[in-house]
PDB file of N, CA and C in Angstrom:
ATOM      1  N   UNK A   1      33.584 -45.424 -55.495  1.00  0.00           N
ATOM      2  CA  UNK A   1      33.377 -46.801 -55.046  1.00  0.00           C
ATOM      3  C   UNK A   1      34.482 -47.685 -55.617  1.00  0.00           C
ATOM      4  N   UNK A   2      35.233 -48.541 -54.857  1.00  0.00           N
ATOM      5  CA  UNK A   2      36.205 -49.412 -55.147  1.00  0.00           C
ATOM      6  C   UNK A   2      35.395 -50.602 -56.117  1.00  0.00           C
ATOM      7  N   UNK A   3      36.281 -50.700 -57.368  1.00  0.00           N
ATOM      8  CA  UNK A   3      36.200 -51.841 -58.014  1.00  0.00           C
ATOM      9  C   UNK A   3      35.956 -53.263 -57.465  1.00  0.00           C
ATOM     10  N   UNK A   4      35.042 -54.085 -58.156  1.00  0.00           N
ATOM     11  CA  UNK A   4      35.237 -54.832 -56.982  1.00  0.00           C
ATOM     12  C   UNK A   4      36.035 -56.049 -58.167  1.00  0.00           C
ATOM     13  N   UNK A   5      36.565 -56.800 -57.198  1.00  0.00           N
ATOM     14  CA  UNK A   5      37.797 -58.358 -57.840  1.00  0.00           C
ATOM     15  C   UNK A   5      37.316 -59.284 -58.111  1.00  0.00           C
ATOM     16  N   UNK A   6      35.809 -59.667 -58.183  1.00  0.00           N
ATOM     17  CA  UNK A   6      35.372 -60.991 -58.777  1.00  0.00           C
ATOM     18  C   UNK A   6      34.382 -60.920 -59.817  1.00  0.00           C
ATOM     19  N   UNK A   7      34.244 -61.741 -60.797  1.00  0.00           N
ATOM     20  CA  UNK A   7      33.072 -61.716 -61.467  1.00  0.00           C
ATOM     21  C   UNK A   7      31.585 -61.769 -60.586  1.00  0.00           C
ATOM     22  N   UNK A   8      31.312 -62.445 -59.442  1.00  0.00           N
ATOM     23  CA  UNK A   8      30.490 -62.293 -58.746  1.00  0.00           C
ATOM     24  C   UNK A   8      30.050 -61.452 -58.219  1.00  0.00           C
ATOM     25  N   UNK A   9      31.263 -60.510 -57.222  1.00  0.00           N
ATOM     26  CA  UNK A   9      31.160 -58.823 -57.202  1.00  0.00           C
ATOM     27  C   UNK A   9      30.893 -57.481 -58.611  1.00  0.00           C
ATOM     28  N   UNK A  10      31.364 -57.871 -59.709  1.00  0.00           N
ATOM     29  CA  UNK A  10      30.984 -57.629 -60.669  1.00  0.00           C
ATOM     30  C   UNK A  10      29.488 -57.737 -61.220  1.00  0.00           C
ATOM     31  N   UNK A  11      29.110 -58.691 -61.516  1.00  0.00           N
ATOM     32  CA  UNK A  11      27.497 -58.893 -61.582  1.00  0.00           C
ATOM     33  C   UNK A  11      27.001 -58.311 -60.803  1.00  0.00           C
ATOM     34  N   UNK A  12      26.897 -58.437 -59.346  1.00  0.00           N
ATOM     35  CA  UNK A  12      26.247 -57.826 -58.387  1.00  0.00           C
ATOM     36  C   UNK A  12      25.796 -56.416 -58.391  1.00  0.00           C
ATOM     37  N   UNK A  13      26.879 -55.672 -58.431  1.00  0.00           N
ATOM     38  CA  UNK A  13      27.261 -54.445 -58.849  1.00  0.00           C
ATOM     39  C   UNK A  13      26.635 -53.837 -60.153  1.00  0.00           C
ATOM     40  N   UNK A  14      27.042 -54.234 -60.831  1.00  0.00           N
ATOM     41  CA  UNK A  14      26.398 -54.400 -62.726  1.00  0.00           C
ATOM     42  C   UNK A  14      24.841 -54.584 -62.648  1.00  0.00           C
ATOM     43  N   UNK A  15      24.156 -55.405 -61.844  1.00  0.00           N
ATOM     44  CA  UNK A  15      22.735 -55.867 -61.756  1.00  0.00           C
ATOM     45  C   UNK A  15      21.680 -54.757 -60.938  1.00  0.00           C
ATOM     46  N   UNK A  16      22.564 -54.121 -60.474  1.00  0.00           N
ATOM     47  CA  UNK A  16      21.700 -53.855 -58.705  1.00  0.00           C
ATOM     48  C   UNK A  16      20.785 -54.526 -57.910  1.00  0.00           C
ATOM     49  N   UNK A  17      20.016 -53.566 -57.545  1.00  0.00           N
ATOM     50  CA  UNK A  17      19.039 -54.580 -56.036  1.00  0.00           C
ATOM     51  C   UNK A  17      18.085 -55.898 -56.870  1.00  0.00           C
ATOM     52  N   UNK A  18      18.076 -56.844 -56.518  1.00  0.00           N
ATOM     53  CA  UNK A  18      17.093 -57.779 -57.423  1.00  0.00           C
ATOM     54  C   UNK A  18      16.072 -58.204 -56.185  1.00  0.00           C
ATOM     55  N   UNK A  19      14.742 -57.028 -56.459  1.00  0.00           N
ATOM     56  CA  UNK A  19      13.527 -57.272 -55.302  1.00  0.00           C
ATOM     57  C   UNK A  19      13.696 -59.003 -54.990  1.00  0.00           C
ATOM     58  N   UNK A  20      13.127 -59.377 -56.150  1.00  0.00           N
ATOM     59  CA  UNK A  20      12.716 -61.038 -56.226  1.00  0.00           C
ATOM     60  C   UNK A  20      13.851 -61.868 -55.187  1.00  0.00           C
ATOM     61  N   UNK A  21      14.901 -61.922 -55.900  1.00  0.00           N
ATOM     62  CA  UNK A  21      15.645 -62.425 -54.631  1.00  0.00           C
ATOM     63  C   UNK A  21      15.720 -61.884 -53.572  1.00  0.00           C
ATOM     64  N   UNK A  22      15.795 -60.976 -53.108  1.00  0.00           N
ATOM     65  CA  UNK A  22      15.654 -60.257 -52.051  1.00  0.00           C
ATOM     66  C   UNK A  22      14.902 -60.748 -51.309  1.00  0.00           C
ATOM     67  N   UNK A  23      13.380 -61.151 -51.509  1.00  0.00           N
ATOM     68  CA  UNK A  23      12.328 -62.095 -50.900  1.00  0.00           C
ATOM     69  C   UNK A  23      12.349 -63.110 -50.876  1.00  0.00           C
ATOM     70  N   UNK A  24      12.981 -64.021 -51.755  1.00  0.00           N
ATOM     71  CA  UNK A  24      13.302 -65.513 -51.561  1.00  0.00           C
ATOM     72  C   UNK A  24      14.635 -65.079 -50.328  1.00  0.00           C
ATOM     73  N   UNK A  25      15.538 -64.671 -50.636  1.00  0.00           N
ATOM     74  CA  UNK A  25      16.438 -64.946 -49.538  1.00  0.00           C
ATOM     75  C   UNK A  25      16.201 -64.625 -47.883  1.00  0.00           C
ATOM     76  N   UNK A  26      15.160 -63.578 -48.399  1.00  0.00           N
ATOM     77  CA  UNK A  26      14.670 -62.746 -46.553  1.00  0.00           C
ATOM     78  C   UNK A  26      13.917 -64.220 -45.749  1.00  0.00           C
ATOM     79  N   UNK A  27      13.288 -65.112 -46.687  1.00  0.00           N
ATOM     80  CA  UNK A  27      12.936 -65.992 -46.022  1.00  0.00           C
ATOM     81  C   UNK A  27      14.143 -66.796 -45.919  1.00  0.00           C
ATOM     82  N   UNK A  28      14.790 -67.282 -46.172  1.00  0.00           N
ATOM     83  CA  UNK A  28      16.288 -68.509 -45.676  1.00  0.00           C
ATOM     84  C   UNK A  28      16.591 -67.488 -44.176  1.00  0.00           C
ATOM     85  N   UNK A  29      16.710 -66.161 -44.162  1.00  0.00           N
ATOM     86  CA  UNK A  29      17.526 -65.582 -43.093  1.00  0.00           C
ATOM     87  C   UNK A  29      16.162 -65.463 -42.054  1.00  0.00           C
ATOM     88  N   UNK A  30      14.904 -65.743 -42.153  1.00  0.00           N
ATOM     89  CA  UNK A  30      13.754 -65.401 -41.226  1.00  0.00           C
ATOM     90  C   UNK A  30      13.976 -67.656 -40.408  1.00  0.00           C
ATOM     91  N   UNK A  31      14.284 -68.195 -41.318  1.00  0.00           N
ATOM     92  CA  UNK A  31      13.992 -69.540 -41.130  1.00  0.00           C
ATOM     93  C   UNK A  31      15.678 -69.799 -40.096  1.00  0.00           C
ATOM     94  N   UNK A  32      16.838 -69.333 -40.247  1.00  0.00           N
ATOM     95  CA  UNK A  32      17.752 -69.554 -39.434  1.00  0.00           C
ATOM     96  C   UNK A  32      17.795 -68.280 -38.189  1.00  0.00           C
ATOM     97  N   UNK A  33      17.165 -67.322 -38.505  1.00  0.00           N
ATOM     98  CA  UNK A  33      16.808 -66.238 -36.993  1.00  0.00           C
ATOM     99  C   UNK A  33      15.322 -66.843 -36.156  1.00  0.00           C
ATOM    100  N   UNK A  34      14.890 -68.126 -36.669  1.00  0.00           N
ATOM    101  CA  UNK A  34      14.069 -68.715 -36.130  1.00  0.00           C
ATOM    102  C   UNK A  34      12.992 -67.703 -36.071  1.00  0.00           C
ATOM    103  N   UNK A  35      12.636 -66.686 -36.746  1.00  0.00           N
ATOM    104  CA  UNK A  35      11.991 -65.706 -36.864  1.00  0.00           C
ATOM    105  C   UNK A  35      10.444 -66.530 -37.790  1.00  0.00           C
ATOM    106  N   UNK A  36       9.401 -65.822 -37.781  1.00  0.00           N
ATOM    107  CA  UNK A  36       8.191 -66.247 -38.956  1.00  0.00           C
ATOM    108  C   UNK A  36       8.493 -64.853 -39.654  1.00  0.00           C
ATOM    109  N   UNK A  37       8.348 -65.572 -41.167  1.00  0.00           N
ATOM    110  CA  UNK A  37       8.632 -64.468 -42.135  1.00  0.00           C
ATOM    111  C   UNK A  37       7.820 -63.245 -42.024  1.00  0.00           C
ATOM    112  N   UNK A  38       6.537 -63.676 -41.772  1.00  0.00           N
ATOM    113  CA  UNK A  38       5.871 -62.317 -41.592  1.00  0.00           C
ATOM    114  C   UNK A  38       6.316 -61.061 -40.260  1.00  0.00           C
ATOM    115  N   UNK A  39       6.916 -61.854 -39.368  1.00  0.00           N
ATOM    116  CA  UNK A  39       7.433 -60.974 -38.614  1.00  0.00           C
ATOM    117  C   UNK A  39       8.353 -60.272 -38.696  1.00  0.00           C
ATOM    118  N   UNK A  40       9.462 -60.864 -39.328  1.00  0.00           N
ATOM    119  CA  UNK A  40      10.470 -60.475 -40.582  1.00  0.00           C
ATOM    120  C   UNK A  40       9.727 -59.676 -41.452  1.00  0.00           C
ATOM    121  N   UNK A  41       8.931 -59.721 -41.974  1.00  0.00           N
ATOM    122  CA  UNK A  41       9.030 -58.936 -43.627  1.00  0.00           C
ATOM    123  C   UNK A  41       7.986 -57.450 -43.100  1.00  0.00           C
ATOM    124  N   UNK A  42       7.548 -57.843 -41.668  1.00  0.00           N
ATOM    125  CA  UNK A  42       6.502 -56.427 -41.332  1.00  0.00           C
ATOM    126  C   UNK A  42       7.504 -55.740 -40.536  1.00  0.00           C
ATOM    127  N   UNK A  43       8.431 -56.351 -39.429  1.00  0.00           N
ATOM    128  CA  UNK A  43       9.982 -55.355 -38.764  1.00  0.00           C
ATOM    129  C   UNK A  43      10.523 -54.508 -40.049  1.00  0.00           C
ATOM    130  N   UNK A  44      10.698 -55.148 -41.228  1.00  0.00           N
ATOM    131  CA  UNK A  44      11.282 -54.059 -42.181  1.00  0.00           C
ATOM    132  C   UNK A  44      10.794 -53.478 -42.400  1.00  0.00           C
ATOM    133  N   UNK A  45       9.525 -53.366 -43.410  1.00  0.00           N
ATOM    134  CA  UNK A  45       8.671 -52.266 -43.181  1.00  0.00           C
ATOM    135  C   UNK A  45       8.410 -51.451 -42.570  1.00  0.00           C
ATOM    136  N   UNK A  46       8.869 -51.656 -41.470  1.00  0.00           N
ATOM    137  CA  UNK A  46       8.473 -50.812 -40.129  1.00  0.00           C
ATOM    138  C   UNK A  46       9.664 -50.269 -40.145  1.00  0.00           C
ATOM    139  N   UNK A  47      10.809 -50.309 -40.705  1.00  0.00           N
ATOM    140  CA  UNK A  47      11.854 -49.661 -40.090  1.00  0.00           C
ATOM    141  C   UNK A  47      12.402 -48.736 -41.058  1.00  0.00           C
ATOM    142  N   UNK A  48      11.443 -48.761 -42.254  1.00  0.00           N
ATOM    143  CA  UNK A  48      11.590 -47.278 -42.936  1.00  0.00           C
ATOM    144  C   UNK A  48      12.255 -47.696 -44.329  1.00  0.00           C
ATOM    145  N   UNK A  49      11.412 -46.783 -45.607  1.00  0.00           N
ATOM    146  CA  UNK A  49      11.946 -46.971 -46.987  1.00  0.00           C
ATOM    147  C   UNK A  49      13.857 -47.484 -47.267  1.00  0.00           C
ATOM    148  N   UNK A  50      14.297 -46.600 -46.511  1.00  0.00           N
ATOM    149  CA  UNK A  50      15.551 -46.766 -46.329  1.00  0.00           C
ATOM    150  C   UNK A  50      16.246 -47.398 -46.181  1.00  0.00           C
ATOM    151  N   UNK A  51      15.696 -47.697 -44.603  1.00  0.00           N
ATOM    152  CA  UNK A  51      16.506 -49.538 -44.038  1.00  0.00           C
ATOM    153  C   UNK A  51      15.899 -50.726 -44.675  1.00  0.00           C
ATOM    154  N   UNK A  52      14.418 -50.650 -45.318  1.00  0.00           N
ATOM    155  CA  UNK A  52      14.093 -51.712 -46.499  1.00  0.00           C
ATOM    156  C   UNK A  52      14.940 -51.763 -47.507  1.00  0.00           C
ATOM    157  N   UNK A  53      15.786 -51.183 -48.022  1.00  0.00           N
ATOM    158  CA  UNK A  53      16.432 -51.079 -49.434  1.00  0.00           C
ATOM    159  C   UNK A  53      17.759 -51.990 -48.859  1.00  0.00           C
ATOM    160  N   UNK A  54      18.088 -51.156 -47.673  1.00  0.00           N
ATOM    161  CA  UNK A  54      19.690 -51.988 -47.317  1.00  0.00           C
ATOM    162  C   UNK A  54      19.445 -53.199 -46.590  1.00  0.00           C
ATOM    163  N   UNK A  55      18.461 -53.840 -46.233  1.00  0.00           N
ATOM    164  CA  UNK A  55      18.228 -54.945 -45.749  1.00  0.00           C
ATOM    165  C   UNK A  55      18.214 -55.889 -46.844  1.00  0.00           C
ATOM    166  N   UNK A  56      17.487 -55.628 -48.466  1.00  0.00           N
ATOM    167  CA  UNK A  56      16.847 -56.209 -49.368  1.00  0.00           C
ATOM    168  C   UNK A  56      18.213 -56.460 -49.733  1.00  0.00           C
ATOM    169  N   UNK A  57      19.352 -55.704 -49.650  1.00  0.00           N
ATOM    170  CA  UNK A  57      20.928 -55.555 -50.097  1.00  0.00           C
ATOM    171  C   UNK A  57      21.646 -56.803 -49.597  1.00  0.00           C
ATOM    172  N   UNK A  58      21.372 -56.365 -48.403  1.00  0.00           N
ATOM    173  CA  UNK A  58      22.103 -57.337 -47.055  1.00  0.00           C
ATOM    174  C   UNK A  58      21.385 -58.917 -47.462  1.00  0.00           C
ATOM    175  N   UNK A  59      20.134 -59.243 -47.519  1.00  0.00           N
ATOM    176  CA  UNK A  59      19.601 -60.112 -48.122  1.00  0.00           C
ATOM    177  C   UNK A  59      20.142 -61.051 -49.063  1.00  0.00           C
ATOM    178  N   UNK A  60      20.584 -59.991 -50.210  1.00  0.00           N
ATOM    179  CA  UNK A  60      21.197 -61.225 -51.462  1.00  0.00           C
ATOM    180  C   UNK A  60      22.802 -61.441 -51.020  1.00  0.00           C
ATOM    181  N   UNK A  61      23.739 -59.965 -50.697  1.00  0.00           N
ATOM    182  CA  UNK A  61      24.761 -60.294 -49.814  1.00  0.00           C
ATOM    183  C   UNK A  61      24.944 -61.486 -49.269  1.00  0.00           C
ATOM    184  N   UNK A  62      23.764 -61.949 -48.287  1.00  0.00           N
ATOM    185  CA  UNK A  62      24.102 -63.118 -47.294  1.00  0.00           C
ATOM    186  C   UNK A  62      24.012 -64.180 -48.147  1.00  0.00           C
ATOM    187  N   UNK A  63      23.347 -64.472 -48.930  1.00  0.00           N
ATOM    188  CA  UNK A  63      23.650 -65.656 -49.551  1.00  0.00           C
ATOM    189  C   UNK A  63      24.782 -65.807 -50.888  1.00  0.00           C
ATOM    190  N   UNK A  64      25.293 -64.510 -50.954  1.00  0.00           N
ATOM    191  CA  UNK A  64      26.377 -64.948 -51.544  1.00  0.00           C
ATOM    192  C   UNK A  64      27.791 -64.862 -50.865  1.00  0.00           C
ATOM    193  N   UNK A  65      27.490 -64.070 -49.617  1.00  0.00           N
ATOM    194  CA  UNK A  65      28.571 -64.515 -48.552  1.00  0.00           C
ATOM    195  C   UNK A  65      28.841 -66.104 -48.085  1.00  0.00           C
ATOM    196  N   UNK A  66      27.570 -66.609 -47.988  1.00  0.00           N
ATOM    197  CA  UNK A  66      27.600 -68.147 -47.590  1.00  0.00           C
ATOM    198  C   UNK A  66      27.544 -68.980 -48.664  1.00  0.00           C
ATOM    199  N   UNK A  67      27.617 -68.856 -49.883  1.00  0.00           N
ATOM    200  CA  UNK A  67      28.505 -69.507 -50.996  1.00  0.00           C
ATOM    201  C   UNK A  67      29.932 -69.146 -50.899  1.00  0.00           C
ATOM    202  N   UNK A  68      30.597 -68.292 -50.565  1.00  0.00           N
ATOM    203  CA  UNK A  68      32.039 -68.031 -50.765  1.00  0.00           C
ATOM    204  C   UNK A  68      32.282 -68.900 -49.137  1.00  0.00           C
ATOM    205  N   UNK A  69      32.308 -68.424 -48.284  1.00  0.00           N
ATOM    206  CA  UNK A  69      32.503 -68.711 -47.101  1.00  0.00           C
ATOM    207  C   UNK A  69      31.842 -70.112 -46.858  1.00  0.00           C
ATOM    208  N   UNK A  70      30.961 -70.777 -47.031  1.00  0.00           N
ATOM    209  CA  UNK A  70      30.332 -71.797 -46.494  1.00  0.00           C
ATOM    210  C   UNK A  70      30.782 -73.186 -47.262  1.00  0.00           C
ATOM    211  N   UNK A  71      30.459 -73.009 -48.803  1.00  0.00           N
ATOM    212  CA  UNK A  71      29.844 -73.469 -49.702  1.00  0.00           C
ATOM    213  C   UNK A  71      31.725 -73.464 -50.439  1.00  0.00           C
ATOM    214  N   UNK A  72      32.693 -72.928 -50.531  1.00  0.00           N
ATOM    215  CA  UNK A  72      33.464 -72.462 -51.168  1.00  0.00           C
ATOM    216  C   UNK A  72      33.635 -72.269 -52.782  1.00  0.00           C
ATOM    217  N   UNK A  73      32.359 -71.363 -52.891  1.00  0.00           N
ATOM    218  CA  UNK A  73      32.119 -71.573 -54.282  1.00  0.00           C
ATOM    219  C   UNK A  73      32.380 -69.907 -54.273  1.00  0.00           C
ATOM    220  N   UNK A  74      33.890 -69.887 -55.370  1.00  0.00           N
ATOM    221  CA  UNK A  74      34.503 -68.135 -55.184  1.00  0.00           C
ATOM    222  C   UNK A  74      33.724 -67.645 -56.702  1.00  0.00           C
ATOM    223  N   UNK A  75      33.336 -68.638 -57.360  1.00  0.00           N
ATOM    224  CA  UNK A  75      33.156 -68.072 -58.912  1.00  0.00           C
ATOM    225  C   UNK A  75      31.460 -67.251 -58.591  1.00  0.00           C
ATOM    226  N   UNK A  76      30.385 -67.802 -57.681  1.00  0.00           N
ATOM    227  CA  UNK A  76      29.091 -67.509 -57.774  1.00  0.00           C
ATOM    228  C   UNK A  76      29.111 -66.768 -56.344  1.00  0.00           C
ATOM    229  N   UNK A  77      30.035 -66.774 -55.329  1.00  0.00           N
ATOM    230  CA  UNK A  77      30.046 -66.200 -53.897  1.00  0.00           C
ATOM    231  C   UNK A  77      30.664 -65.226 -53.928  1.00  0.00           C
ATOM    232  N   UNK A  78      30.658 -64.535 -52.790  1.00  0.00           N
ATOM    233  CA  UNK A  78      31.166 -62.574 -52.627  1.00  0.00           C
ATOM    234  C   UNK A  78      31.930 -63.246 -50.958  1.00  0.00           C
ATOM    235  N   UNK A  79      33.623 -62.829 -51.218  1.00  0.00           N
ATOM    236  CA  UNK A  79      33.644 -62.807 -49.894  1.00  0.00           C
ATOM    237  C   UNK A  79      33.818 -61.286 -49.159  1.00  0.00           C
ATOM    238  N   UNK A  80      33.524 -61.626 -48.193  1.00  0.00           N
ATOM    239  CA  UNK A  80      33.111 -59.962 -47.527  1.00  0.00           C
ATOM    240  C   UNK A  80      34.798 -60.009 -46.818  1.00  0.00           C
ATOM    241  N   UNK A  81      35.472 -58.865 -47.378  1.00  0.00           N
ATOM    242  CA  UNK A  81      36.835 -58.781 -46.974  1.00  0.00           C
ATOM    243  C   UNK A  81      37.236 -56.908 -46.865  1.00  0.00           C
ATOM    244  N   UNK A  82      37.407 -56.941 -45.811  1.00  0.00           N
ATOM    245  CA  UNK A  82      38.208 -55.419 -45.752  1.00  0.00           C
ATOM    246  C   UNK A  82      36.900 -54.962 -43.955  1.00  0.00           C
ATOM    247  N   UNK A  83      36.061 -55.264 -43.877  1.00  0.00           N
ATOM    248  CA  UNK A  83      35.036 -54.969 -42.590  1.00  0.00           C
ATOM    249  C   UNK A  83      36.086 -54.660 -41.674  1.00  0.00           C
ATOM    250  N   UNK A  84      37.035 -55.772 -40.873  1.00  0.00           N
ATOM    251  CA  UNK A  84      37.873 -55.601 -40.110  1.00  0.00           C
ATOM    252  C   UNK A  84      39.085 -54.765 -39.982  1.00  0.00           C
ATOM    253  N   UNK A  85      39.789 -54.557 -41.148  1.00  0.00           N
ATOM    254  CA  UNK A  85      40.420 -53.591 -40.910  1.00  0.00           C
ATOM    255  C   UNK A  85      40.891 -52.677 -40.242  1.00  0.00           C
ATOM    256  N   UNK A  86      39.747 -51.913 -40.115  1.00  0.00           N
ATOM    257  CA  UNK A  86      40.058 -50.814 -38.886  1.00  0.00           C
ATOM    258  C   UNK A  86      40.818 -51.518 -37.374  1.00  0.00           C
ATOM    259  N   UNK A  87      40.388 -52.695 -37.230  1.00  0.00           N
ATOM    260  CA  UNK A  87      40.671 -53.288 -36.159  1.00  0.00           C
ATOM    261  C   UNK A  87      42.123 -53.955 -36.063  1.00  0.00           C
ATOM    262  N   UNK A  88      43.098 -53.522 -37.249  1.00  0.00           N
ATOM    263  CA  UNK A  88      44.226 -53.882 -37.192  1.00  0.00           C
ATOM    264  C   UNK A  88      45.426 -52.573 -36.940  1.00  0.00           C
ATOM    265  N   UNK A  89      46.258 -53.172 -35.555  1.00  0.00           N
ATOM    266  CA  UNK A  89      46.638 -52.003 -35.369  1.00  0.00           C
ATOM    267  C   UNK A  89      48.503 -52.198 -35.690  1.00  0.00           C
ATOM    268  N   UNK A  90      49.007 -53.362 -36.076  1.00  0.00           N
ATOM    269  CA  UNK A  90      50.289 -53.495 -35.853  1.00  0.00           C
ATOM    270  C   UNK A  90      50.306 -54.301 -37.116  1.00  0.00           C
ATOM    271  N   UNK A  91      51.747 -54.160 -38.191  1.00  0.00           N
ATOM    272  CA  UNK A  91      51.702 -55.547 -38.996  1.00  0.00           C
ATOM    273  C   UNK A  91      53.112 -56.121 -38.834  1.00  0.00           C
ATOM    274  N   UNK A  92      53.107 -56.917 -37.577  1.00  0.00           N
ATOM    275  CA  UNK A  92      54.395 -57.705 -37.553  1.00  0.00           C
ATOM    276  C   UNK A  92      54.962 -58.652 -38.160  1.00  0.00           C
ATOM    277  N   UNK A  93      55.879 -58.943 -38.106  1.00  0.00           N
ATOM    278  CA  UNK A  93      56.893 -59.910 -39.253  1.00  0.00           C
ATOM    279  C   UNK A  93      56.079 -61.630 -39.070  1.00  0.00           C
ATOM    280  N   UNK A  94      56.477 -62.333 -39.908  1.00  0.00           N
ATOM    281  CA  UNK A  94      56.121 -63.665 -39.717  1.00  0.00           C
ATOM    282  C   UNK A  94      56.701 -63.829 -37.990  1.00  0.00           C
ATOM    283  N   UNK A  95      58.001 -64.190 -38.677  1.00  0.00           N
ATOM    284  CA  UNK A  95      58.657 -64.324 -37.240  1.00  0.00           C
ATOM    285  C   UNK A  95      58.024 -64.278 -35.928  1.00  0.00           C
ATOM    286  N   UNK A  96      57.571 -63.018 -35.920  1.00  0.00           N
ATOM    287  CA  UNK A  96      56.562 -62.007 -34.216  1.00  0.00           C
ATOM    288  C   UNK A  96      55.333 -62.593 -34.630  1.00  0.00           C
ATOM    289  N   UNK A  97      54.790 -63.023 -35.113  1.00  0.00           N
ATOM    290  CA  UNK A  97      53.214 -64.049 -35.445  1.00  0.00           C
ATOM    291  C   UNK A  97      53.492 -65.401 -34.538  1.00  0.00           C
ATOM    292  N   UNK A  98      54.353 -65.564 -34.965  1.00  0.00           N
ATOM    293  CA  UNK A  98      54.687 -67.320 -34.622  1.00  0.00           C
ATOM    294  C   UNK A  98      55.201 -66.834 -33.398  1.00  0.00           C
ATOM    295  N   UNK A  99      56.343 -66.251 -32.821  1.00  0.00           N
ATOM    296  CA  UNK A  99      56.789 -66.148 -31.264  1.00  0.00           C
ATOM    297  C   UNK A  99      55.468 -65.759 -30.608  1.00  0.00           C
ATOM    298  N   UNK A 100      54.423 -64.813 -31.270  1.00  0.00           N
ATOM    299  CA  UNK A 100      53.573 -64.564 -30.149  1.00  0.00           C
ATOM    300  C   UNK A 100      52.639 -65.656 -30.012  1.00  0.00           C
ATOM    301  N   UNK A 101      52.108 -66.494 -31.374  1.00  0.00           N
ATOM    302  CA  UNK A 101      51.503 -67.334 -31.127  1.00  0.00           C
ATOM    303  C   UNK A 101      51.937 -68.388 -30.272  1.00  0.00           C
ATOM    304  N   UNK A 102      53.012 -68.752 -29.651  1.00  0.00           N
ATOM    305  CA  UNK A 102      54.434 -70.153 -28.977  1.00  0.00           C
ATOM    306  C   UNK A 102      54.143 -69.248 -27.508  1.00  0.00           C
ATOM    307  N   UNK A 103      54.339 -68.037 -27.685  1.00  0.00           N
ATOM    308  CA  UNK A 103      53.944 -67.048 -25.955  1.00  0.00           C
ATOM    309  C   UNK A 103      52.740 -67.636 -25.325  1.00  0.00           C
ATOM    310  N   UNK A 104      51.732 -67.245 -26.525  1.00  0.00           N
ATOM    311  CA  UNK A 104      49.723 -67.308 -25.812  1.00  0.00           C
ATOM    312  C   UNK A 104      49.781 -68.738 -25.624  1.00  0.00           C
ATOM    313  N   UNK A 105      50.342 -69.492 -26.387  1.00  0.00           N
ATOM    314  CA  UNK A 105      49.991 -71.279 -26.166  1.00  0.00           C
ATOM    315  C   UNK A 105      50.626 -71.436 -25.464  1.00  0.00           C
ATOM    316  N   UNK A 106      51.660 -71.334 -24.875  1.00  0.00           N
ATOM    317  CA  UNK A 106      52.649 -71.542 -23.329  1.00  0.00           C
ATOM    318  C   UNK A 106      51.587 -70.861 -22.147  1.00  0.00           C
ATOM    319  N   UNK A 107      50.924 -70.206 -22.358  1.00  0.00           N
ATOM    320  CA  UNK A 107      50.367 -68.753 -21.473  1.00  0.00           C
ATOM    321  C   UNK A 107      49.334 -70.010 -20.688  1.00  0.00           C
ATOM    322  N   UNK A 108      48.335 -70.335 -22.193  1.00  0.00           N
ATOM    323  CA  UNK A 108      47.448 -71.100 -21.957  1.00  0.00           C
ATOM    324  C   UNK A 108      47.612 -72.897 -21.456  1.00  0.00           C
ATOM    325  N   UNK A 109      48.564 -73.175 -21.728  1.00  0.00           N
ATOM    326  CA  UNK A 109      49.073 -74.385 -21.605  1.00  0.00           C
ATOM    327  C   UNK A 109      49.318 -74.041 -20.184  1.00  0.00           C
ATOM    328  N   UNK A 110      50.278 -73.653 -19.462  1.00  0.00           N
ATOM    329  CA  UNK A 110      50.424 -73.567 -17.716  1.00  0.00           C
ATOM    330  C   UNK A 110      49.624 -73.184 -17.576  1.00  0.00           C
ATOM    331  N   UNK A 111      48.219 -72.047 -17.725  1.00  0.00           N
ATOM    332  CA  UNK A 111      47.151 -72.078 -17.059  1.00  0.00           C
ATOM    333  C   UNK A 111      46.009 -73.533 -16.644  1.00  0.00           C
ATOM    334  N   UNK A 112      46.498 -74.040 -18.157  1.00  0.00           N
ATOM    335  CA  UNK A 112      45.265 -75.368 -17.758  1.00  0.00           C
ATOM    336  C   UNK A 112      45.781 -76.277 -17.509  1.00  0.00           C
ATOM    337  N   UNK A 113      47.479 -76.430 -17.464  1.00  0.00           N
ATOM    338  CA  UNK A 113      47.936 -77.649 -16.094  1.00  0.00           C
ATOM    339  C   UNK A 113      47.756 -77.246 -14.839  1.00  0.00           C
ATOM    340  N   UNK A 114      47.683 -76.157 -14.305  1.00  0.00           N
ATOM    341  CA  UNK A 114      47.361 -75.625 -13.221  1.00  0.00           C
ATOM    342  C   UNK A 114      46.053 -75.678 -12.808  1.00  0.00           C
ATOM    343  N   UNK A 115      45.413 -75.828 -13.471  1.00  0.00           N
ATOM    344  CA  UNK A 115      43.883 -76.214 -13.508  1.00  0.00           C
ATOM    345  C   UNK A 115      43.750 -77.271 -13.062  1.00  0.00           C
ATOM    346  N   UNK A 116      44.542 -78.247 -13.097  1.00  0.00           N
ATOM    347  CA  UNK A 116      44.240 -79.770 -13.259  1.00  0.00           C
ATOM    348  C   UNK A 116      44.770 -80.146 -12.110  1.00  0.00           C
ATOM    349  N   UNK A 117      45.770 -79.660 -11.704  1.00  0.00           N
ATOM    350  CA  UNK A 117      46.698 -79.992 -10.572  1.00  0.00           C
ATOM    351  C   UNK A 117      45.775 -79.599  -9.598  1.00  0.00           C
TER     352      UNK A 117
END
């Protein structure tokens, strides 16, 4: 398992699963999936010892994803970095960033005067 780079990832790691939060936070994520907690907290159950453990994970995760990301608090937040990856297939120069970005905005720019006209 890769080290992780923050004191926040550190603790986390260092602490493991913390049930308690785990249940305070399952409700913040049942209250923005517009979900009722009990429907939330009986779907997990239902979906097996297993996927309860990595949900309870995913749980404290999210709220320390949305301190780093939301909140920009890097000392108490986890930012979730490396997911995408796989999805990078080229690493071009500054230079080829900026010409391609001046290409797509020309691309898009005559499409939506053409729109208008």
């Amino acid at each position: 398992m890769p080290r992780p780079k923050t004191e926040a990832a550190e603790r986390a790691v260092r602490n493991g699963l913390d049930w308690l939060a785990a249940f305070s936070n399952s409700r913040d994520i049942a209250a923005q999936l517009h979900l009722s907690y009990a429907k939330l907290f009986l779907g997990v159950l239902a979906s097996g010892w297993q996927n309860a453990v990595q949900l309870a994970y995913m749980a404290n995760g999210f709220k320390a994803f949305k301190r780093a990301t939301e909140d920009g608090d890097l000392e108490k937040g986890i930012l979730p970095v490396g997911q995408a990856t796989g999805l990078v297939h080229d690493e071009p120069a500054v230079r080829e960033v900026i010409e391609r970005m001046v290409a797509e905005a020309n691309r898009v720019s005559g499409k939506l005067s053409r729109q208008l006209v």
